[in-house]
Protein backbone atom coordinates (compact mmCIF):
# COMPACT_ATOMS: atom_id res chain seq x y z
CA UNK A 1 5.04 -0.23 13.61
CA UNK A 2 2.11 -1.42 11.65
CA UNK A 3 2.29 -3.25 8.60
CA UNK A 4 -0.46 -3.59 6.15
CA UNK A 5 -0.86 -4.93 2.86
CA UNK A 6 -2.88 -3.17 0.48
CA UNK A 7 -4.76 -5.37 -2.64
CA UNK A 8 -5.75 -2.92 -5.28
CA UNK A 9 -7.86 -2.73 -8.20
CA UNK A 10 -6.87 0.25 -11.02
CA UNK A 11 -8.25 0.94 -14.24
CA UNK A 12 -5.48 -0.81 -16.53
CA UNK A 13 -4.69 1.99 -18.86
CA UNK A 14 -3.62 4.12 -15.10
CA UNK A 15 -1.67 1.16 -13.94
CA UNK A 16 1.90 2.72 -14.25
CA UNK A 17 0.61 6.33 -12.92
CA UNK A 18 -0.64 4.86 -10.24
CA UNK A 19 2.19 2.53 -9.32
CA UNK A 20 4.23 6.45 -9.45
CA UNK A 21 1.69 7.98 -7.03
CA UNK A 22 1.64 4.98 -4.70
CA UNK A 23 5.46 4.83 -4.43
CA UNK A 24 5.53 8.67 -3.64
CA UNK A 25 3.30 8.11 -0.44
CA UNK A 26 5.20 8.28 2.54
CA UNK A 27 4.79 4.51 4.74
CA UNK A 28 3.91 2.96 0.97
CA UNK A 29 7.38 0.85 1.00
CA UNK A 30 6.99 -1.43 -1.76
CA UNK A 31 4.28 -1.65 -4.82
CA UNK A 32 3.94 -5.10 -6.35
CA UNK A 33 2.08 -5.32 -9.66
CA UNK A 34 0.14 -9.36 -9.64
CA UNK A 35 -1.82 -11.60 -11.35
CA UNK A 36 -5.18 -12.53 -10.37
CA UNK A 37 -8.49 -11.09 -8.50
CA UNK A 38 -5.93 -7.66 -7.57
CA UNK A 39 -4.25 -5.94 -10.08
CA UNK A 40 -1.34 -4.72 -7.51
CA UNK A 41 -0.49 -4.81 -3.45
CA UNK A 42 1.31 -2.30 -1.79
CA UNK A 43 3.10 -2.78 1.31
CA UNK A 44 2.54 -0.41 4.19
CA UNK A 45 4.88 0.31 7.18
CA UNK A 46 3.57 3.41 8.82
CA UNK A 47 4.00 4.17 13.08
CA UNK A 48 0.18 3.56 13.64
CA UNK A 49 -3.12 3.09 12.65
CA UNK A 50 -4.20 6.92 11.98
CA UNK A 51 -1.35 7.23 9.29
CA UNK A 52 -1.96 4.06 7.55
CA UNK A 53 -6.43 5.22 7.13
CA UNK A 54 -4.57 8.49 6.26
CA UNK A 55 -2.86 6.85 3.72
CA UNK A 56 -5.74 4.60 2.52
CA UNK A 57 -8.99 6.48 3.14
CA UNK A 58 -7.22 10.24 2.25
CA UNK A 59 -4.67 9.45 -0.26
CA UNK A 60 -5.23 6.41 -2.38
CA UNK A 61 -8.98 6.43 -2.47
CA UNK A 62 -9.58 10.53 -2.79
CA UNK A 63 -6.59 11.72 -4.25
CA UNK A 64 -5.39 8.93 -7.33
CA UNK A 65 -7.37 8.95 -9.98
CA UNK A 66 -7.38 4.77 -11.23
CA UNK A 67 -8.31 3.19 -8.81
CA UNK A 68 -11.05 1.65 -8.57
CA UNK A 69 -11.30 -0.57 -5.36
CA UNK A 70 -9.02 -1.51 -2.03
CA UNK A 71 -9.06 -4.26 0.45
CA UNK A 72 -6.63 -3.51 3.17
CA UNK A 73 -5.30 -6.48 5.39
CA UNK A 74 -3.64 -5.43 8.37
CA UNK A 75 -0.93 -7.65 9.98
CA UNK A 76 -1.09 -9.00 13.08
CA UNK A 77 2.73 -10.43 13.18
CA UNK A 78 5.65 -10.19 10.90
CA UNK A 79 8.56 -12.54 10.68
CA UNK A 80 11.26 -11.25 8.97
CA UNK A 81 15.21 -12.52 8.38
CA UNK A 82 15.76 -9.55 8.89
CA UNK A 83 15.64 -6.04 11.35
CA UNK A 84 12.59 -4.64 9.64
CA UNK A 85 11.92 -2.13 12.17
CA UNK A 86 15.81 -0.99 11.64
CA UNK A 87 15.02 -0.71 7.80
CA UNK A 88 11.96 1.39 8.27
CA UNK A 89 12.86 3.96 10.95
């Protein structure tokens, strides 16, 4: 599993369309709207590398109108309390 955490920047009147779209992308597990230089993250669980550039090059960048800018930040360990790759199976 690869995990990835998405910072976006979105034109603020599109902010709640966008948060939709996001949350209808398959591997997009949880959308977090923040304060400061991002105006949301979205968490990514996906199998592999190709899905999650599918899902960032292909679907957020070409296909939702809003936003305006990503920085993706892939993980290179995850601690958890809990079975995460149980949850996301």
């Amino acid at each position: 599993m690869v995990t990835a955490v998405i910072l976006v920047n979105v034109e603020r009147h599109k902010l709640n369309e966008v948060i939709r779209e996001l949350m209808q992308i398959d591997g997009i597990t949880e959308v977090h709207s923040v304060a400061g230089e991002y105006d949301m993250v979205a968490i990514a669980r996906v199998k592999d590398n190709q899905q999650l550039s599918s899902i960032v090059a292909d679907k957020m960048c070409s296909q939702i109108e809003g936003i305006l800018h990503t920085k993706t930040l892939v993980s290179l360990g995850s601690y958890f309390k809990y079975d995460a790759e149980q949850l996301f199976q």
